[in-house]
C-alpha atoms as a PDB file:
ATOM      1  CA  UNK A   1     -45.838  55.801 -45.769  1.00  0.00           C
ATOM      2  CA  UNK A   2     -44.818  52.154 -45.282  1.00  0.00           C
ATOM      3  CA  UNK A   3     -46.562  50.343 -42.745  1.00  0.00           C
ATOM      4  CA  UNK A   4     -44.314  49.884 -39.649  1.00  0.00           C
ATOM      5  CA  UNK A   5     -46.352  46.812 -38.486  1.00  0.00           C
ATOM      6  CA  UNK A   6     -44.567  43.260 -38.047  1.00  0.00           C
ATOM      7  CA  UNK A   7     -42.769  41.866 -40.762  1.00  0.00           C
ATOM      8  CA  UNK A   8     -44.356  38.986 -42.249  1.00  0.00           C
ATOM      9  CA  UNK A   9     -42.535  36.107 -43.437  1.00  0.00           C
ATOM     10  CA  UNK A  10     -41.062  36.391 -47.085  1.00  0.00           C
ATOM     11  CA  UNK A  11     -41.017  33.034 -48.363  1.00  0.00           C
ATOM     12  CA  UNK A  12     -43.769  31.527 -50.739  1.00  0.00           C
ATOM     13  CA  UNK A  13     -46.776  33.730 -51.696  1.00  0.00           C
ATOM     14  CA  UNK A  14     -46.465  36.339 -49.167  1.00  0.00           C
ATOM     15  CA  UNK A  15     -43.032  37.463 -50.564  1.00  0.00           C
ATOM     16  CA  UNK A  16     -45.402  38.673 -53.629  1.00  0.00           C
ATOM     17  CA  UNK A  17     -47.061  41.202 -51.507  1.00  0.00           C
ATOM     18  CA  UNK A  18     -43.394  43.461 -51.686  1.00  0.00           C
ATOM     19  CA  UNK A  19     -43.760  45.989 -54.197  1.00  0.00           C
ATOM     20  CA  UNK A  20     -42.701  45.479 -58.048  1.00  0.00           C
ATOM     21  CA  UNK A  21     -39.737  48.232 -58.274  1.00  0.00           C
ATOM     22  CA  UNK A  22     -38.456  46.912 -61.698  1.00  0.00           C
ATOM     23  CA  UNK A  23     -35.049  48.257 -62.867  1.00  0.00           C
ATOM     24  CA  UNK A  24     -32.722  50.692 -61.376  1.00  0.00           C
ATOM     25  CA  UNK A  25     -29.692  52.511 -60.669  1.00  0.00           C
ATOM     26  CA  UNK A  26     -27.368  52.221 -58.412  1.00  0.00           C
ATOM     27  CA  UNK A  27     -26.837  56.497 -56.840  1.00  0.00           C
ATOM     28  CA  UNK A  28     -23.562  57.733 -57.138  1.00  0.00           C
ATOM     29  CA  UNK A  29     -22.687  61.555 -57.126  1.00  0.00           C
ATOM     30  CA  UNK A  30     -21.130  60.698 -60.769  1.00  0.00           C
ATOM     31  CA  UNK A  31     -24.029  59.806 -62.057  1.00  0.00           C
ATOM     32  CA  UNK A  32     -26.348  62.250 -60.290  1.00  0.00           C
ATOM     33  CA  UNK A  33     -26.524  64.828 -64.103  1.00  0.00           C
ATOM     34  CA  UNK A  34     -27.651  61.428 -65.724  1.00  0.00           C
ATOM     35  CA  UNK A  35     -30.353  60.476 -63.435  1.00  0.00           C
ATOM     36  CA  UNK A  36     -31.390  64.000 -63.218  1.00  0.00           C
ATOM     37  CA  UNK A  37     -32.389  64.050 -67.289  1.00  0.00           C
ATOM     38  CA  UNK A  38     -32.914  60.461 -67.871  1.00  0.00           C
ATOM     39  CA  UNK A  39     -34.779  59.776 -64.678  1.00  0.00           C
ATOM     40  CA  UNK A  40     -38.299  58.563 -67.000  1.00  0.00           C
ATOM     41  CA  UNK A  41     -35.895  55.175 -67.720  1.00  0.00           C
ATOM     42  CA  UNK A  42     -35.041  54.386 -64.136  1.00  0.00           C
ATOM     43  CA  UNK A  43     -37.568  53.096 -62.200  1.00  0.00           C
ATOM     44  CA  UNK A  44     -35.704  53.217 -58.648  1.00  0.00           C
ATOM     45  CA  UNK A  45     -32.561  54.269 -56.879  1.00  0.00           C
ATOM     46  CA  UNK A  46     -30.254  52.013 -54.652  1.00  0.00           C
ATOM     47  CA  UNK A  47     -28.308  54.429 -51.990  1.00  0.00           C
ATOM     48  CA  UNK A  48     -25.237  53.392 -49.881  1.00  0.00           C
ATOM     49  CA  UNK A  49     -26.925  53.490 -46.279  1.00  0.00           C
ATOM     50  CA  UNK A  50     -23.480  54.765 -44.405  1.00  0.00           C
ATOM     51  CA  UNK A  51     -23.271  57.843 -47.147  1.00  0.00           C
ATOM     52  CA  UNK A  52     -26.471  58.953 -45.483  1.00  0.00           C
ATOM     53  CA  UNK A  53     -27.003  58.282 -42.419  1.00  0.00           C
ATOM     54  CA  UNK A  54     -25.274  60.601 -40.274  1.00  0.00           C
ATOM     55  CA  UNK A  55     -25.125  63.103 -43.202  1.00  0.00           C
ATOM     56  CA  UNK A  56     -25.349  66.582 -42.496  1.00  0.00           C
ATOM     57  CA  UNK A  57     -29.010  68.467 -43.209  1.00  0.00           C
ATOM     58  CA  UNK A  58     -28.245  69.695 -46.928  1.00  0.00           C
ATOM     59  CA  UNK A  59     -26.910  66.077 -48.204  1.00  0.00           C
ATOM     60  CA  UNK A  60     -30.095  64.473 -46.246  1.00  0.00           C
ATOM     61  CA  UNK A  61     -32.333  67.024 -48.152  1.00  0.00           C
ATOM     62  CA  UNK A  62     -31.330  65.872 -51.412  1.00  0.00           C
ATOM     63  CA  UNK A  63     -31.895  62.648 -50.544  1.00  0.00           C
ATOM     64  CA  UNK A  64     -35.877  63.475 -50.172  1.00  0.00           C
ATOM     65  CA  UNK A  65     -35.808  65.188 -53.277  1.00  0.00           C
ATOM     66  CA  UNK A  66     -34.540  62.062 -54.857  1.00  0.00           C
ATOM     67  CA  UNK A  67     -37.201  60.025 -52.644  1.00  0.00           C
ATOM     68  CA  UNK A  68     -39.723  62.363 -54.147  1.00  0.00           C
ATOM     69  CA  UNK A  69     -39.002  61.312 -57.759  1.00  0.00           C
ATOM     70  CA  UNK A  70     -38.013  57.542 -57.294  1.00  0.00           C
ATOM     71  CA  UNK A  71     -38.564  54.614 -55.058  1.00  0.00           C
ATOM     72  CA  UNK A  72     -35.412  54.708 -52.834  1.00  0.00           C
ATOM     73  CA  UNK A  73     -33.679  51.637 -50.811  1.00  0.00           C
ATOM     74  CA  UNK A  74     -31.201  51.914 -48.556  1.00  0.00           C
ATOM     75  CA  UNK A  75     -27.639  49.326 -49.240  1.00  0.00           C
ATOM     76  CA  UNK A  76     -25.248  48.964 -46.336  1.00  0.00           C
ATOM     77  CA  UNK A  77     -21.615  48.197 -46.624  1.00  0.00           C
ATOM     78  CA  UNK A  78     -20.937  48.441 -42.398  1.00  0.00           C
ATOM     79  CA  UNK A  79     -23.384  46.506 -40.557  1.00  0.00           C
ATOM     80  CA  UNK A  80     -21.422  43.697 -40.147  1.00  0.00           C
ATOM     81  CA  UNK A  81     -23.848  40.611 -39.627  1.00  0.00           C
ATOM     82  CA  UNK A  82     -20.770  38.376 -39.122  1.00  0.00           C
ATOM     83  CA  UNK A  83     -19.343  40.234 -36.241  1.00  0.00           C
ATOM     84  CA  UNK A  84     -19.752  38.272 -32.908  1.00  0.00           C
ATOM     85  CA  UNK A  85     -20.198  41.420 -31.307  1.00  0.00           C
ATOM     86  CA  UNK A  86     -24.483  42.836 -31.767  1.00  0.00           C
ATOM     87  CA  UNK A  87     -25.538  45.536 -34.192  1.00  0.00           C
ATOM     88  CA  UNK A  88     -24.758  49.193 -32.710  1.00  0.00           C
ATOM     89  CA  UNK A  89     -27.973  50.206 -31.325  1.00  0.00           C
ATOM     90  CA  UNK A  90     -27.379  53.759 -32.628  1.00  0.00           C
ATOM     91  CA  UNK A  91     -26.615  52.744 -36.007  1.00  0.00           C
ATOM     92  CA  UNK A  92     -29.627  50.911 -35.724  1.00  0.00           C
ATOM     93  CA  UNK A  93     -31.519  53.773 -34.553  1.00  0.00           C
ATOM     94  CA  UNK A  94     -30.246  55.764 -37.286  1.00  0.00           C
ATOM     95  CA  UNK A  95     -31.021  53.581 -40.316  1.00  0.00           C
ATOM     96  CA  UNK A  96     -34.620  53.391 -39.080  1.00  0.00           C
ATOM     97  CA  UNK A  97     -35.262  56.418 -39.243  1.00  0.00           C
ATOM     98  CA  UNK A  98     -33.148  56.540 -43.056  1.00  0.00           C
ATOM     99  CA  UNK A  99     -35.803  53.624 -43.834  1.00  0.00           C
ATOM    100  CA  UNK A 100     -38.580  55.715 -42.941  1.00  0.00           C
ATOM    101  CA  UNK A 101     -37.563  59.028 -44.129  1.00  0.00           C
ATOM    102  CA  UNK A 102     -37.349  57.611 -47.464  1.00  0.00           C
ATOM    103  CA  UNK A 103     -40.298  55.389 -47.552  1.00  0.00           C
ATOM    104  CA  UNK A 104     -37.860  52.368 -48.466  1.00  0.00           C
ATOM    105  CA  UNK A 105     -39.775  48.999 -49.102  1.00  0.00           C
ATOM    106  CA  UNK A 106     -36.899  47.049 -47.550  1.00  0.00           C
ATOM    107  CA  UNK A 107     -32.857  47.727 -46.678  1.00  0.00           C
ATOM    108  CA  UNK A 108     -30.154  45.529 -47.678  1.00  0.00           C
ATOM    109  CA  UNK A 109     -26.624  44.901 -46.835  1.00  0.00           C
ATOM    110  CA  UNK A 110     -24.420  41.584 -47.037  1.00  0.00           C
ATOM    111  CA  UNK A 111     -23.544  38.341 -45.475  1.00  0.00           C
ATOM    112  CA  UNK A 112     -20.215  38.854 -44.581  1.00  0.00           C
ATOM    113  CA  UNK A 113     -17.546  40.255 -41.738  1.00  0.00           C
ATOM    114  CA  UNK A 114     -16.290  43.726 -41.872  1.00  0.00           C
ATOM    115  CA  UNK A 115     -15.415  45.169 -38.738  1.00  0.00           C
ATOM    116  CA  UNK A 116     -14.250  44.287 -34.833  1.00  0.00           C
ATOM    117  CA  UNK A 117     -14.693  46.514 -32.044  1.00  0.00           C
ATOM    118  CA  UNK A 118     -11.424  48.372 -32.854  1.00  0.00           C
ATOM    119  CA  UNK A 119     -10.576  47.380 -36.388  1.00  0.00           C
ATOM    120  CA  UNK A 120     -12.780  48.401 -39.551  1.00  0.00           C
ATOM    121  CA  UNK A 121     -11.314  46.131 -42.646  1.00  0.00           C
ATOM    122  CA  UNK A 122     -12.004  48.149 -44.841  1.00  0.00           C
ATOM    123  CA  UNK A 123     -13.459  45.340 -47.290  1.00  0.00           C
ATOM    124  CA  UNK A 124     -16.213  42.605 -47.357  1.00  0.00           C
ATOM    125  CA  UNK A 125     -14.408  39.459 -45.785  1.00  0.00           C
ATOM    126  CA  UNK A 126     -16.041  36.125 -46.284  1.00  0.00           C
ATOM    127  CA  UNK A 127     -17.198  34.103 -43.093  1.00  0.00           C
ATOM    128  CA  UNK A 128     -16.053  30.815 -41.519  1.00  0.00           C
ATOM    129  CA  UNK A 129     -19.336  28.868 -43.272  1.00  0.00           C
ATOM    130  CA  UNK A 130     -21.030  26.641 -40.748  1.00  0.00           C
ATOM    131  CA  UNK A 131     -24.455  25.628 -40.074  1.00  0.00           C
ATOM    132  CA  UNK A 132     -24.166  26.889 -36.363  1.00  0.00           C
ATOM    133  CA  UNK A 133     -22.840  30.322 -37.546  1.00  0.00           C
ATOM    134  CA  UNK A 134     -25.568  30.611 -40.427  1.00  0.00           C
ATOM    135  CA  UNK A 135     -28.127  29.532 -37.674  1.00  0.00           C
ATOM    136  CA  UNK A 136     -26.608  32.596 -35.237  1.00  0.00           C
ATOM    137  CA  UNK A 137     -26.568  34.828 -38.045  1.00  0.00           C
ATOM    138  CA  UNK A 138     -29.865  34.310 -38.925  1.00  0.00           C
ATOM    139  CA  UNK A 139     -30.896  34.804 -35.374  1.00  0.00           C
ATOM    140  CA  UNK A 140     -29.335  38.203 -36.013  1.00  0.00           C
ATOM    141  CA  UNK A 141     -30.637  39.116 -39.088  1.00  0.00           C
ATOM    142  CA  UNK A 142     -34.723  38.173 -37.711  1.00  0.00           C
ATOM    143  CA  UNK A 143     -33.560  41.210 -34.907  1.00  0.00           C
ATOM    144  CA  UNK A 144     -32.111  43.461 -36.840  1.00  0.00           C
ATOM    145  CA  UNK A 145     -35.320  43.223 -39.892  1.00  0.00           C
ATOM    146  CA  UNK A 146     -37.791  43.413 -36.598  1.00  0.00           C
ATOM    147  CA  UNK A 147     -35.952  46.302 -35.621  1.00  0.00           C
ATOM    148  CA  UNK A 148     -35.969  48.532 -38.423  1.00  0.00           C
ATOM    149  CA  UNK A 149     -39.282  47.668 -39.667  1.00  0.00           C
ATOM    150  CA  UNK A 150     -39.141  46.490 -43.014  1.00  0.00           C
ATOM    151  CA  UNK A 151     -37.931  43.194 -45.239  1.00  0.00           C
ATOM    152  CA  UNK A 152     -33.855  42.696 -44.670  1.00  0.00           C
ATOM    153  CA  UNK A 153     -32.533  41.800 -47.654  1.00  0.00           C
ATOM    154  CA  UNK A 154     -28.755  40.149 -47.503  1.00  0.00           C
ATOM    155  CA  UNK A 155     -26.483  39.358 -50.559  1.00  0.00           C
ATOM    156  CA  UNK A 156     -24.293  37.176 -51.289  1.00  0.00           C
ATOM    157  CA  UNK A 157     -20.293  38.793 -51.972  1.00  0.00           C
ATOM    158  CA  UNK A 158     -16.906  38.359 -53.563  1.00  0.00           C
ATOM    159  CA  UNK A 159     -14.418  36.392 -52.303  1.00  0.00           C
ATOM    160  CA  UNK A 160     -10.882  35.563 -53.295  1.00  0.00           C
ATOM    161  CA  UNK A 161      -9.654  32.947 -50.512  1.00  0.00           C
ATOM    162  CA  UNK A 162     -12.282  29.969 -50.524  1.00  0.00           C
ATOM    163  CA  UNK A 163     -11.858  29.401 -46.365  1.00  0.00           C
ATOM    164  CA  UNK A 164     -11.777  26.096 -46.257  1.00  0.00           C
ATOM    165  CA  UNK A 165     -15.365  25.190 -44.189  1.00  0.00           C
ATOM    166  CA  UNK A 166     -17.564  21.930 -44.024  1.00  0.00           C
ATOM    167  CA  UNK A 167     -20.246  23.608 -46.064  1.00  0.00           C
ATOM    168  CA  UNK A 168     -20.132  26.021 -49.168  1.00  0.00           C
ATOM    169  CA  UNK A 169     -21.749  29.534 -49.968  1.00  0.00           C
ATOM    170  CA  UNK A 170     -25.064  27.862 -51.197  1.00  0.00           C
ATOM    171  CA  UNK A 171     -25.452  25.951 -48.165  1.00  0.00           C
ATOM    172  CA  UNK A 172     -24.563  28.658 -45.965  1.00  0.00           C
ATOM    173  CA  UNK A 173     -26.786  31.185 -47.795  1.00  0.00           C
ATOM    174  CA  UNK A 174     -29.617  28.458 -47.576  1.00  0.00           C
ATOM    175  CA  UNK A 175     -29.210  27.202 -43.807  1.00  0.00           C
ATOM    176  CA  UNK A 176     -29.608  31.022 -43.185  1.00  0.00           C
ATOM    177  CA  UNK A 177     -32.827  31.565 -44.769  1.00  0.00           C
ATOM    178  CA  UNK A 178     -34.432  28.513 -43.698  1.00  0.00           C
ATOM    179  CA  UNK A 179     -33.720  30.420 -40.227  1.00  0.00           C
ATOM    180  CA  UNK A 180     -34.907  33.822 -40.831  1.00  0.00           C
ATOM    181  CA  UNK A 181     -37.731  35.587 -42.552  1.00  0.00           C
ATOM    182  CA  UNK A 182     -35.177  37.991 -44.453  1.00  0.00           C
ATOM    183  CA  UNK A 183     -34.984  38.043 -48.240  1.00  0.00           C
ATOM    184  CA  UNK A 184     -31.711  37.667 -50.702  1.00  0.00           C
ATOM    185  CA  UNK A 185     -30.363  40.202 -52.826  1.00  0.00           C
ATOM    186  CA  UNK A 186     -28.515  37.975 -55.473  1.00  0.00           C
ATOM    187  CA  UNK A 187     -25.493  39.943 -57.209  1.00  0.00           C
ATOM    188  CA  UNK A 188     -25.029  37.786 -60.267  1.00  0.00           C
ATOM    189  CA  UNK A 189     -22.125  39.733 -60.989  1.00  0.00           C
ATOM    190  CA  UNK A 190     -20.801  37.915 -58.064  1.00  0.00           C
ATOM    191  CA  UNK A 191     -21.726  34.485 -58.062  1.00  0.00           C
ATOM    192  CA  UNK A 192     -20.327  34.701 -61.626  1.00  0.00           C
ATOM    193  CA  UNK A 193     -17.074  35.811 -60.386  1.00  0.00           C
ATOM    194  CA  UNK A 194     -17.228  33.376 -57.618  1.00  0.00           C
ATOM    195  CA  UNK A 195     -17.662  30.484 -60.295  1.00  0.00           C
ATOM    196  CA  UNK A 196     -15.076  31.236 -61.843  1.00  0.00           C
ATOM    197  CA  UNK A 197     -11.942  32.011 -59.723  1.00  0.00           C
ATOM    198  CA  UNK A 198     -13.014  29.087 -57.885  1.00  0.00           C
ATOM    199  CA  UNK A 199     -14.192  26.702 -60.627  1.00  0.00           C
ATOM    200  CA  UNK A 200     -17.720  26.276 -59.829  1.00  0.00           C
ATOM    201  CA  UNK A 201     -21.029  25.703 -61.941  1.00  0.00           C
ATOM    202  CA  UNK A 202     -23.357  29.293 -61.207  1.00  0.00           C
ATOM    203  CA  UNK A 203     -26.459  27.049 -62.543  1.00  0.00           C
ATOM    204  CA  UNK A 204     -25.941  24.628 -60.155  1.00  0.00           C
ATOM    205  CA  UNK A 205     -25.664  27.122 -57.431  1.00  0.00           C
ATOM    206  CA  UNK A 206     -28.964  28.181 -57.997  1.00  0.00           C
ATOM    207  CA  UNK A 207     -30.007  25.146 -58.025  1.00  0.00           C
ATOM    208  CA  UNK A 208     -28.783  24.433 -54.430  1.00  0.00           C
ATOM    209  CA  UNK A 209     -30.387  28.005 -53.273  1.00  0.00           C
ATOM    210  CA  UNK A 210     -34.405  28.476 -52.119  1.00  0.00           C
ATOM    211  CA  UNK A 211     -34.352  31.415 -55.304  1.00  0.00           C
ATOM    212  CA  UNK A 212     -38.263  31.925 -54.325  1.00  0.00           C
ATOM    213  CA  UNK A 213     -36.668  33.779 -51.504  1.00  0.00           C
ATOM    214  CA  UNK A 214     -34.498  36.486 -53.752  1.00  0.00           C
ATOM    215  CA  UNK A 215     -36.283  39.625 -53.802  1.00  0.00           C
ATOM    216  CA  UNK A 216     -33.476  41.701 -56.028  1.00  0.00           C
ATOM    217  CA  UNK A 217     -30.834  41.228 -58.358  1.00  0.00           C
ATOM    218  CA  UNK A 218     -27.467  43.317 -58.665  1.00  0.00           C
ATOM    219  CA  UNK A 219     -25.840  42.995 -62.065  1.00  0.00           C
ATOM    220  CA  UNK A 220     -22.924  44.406 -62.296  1.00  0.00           C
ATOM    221  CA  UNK A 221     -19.090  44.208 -64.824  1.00  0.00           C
ATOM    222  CA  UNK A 222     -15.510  43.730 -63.583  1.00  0.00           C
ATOM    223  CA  UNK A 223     -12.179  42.760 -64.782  1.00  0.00           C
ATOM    224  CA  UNK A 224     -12.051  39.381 -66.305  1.00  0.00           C
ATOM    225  CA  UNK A 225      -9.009  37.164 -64.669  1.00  0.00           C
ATOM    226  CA  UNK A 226      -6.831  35.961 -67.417  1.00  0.00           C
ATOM    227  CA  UNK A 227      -3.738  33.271 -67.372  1.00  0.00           C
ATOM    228  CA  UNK A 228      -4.780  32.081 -64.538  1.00  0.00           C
ATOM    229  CA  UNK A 229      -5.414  35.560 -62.742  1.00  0.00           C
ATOM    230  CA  UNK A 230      -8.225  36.189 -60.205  1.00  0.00           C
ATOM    231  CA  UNK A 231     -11.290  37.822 -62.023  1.00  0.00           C
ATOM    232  CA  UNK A 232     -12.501  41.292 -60.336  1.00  0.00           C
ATOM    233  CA  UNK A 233     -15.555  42.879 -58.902  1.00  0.00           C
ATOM    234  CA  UNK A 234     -14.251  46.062 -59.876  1.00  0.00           C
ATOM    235  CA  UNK A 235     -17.966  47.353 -60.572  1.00  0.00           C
ATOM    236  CA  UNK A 236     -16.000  49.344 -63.354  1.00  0.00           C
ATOM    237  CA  UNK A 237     -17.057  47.823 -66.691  1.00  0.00           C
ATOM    238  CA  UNK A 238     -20.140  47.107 -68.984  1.00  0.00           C
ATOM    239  CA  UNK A 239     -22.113  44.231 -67.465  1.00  0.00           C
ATOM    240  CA  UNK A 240     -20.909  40.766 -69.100  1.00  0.00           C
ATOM    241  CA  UNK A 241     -22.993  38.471 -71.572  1.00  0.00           C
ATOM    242  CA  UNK A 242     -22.410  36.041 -68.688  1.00  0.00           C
ATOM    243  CA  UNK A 243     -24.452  37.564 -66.143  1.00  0.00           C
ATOM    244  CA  UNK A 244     -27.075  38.482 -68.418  1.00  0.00           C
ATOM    245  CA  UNK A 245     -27.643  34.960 -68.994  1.00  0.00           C
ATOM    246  CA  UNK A 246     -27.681  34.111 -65.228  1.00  0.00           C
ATOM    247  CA  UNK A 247     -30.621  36.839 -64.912  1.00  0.00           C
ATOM    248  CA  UNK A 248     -32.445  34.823 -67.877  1.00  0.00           C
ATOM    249  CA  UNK A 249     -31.777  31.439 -65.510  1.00  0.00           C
ATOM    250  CA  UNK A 250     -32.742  33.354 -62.422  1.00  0.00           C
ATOM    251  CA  UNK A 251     -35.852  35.076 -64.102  1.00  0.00           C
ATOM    252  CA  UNK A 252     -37.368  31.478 -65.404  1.00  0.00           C
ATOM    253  CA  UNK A 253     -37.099  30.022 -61.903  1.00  0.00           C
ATOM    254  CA  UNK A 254     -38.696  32.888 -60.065  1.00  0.00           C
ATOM    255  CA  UNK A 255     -40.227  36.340 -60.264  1.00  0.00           C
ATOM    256  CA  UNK A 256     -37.757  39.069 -58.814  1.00  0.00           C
ATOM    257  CA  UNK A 257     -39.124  42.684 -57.785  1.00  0.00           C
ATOM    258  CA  UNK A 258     -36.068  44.520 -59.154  1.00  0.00           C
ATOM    259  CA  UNK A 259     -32.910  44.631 -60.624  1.00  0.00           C
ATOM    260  CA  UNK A 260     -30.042  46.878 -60.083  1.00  0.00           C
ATOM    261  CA  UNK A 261     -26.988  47.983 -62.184  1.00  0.00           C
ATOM    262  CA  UNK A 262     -24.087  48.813 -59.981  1.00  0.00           C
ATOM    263  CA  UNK A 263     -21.499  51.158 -61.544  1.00  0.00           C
ATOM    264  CA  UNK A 264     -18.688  52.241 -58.961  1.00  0.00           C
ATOM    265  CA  UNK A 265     -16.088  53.857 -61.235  1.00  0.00           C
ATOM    266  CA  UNK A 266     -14.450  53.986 -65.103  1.00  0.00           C
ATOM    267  CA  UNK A 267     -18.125  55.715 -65.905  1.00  0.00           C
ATOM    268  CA  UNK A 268     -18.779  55.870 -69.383  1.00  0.00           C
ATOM    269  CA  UNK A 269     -18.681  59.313 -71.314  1.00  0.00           C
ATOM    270  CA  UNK A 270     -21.981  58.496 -73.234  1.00  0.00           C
ATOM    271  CA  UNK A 271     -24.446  57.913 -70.474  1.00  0.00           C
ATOM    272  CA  UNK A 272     -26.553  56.303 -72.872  1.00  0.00           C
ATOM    273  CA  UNK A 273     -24.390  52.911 -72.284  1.00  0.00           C
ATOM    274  CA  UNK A 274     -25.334  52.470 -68.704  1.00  0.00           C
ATOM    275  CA  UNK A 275     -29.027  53.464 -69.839  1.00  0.00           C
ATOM    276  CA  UNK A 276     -29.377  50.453 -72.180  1.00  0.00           C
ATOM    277  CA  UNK A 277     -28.464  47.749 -68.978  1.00  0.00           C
ATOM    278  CA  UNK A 278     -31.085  49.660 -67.089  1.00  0.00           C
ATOM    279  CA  UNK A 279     -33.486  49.003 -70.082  1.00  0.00           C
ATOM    280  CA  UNK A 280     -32.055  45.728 -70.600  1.00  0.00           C
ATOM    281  CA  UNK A 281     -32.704  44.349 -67.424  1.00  0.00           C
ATOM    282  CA  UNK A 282     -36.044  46.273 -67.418  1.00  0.00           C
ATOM    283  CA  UNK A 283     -37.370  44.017 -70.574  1.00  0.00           C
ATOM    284  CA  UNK A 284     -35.787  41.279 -69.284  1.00  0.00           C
ATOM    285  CA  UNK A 285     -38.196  41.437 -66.177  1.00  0.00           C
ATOM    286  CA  UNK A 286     -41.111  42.133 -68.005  1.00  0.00           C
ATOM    287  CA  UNK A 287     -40.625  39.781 -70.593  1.00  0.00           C
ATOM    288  CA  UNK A 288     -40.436  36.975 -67.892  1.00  0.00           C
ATOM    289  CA  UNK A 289     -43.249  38.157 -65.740  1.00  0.00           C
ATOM    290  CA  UNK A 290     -45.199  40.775 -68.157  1.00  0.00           C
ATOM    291  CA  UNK A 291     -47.812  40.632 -64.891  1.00  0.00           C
ATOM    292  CA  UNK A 292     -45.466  41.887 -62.287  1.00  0.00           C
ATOM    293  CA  UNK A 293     -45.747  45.464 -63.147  1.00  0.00           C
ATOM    294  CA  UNK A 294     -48.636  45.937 -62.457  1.00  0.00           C
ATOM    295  CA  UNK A 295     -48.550  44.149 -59.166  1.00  0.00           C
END
């Protein structure tokens, strides 16, 4: 099991000590027949945290069984880290004990606003970017991580209305870690949407981000904005040549512990198409950092 002592800090050299998970697949009950007979070409599973943690004692079970065969971390869509209210204690309680059921080397969920006391949005709503708030979210974050027990891992989302703030994402994203010990989950899928509806360079974002401190990567296809059109993160199509060449960016700036492909709906007949990103981003890792494997 996963040792539940203190969380040491993530930046630098200790961040090396997480395990190497290399590349995987995000779980969805469409996919479970593929993972089930290709499961020797995907090295981990990513789980939605709310789809399990209340779940009743049969749907819990197969979780294990999945634990048994693959690494398994837990990715939250309802925590809410931009909420002014605290986490829910019991929600905390509960994805503890998800963490530790499953032997997860680190949770994730996202830098964003979701939910008042009375209202759940029902999306991932970008946040009013200030230094204060990063600062208080941070603050947050450092709690929540010490309170589960293992790295916190936060990622960067979507957004379609640019709020107009004094600093942008890659300030926000770095005022926060240079306040926290947590990690970043970088969806390239994203930050290449991002880019683009709001005309943007993605190199020079990661240029303005501390990328020693991204842990994973979530690649990921949507629908391409033309005439002017938004571009969405439908996490419904093959993922683009673009964001394959922001993981080669990413990968010669840093070593990553995994990658994830993220498939949410239009799933292909021939599961051999989402098999080939999985390898894809696989050699992609290795051929970056052939050492990390075995790390």
């Amino acid at each position: 099991m996963i040792d539940r002592s203190p969380v040491v800090a993530l930046g630098g050299v200790v961040r090396s000590d997480l395990p190497y998970l290399g590349s995987g697949l995000g779980y969805r009950p469409e996919l479970s027949e593929t993972i089930t007979r290709a499961g020797d070409r995907i090295d981990w599973l990513e789980v939605i945290t709310e789809n399990h943690l209340f779940a009743p004692a049969e749907q819990r079970e197969h979780l294990r069984e999945l634990a048994r065969r693959f690494p398994i971390v837990p990715h939250g869509v309802e925590l809410s880290l931009g909420s002014p209210r605290e986490p829910d204690g019991e929600y905390l309680r509960a994805l503890a004990e998800l963490v530790d059921e499953v032997d997860a080397p680190w949770f994730s969920d996202h830098l964003c606003f979701t939910r008042t006391d009375q209202v759940a949005l029902g999306l991932l709503a970008p946040l009013p970017r200030t230094r204060e708030l990063a600062r208080d979210l941070a603050r947050k974050a450092q709690r929540i991580q010490d309170s589960v027990g293992v790295p916190f891992l936060v990622e960067n989302i979507t957004y379609y209305v640019d709020l107009a703030t004094p600093i942008g994402e890659a300030q926000f994203i770095t005022e926060f870690l240079e306040h926290c010990d947590c990690g970043l989950l970088l969806d390239l899928a994203n930050l290449d949407i991002n880019a683009r509806n709001h005309g943007f360079d993605p190199i020079g974002f990661l240029d303005s981000i501390p990328v020693e401190r991204v842990v994973q990567v979530h690649l990921a296809g949507g629908i391409d904005g033309r005439g002017g059109e938004l571009s969405i993160d439908s996490h419904g199509e093959s993922v683009p040549e673009r964001v394959w060449a922001l993981l080669t960016e990413l990968l010669a700036r840093t070593r990553i512990r995994a990658t994830l492909v993220e498939r949410d709906q239009n799933f292909p007949d021939d599961p051999a198409e989402l098999l080939a990103e999985v390898d894809r981003a696989r050699t992609a890792l290795l051929g970056a950092h052939p050492a990390a494997a075995i790390r």
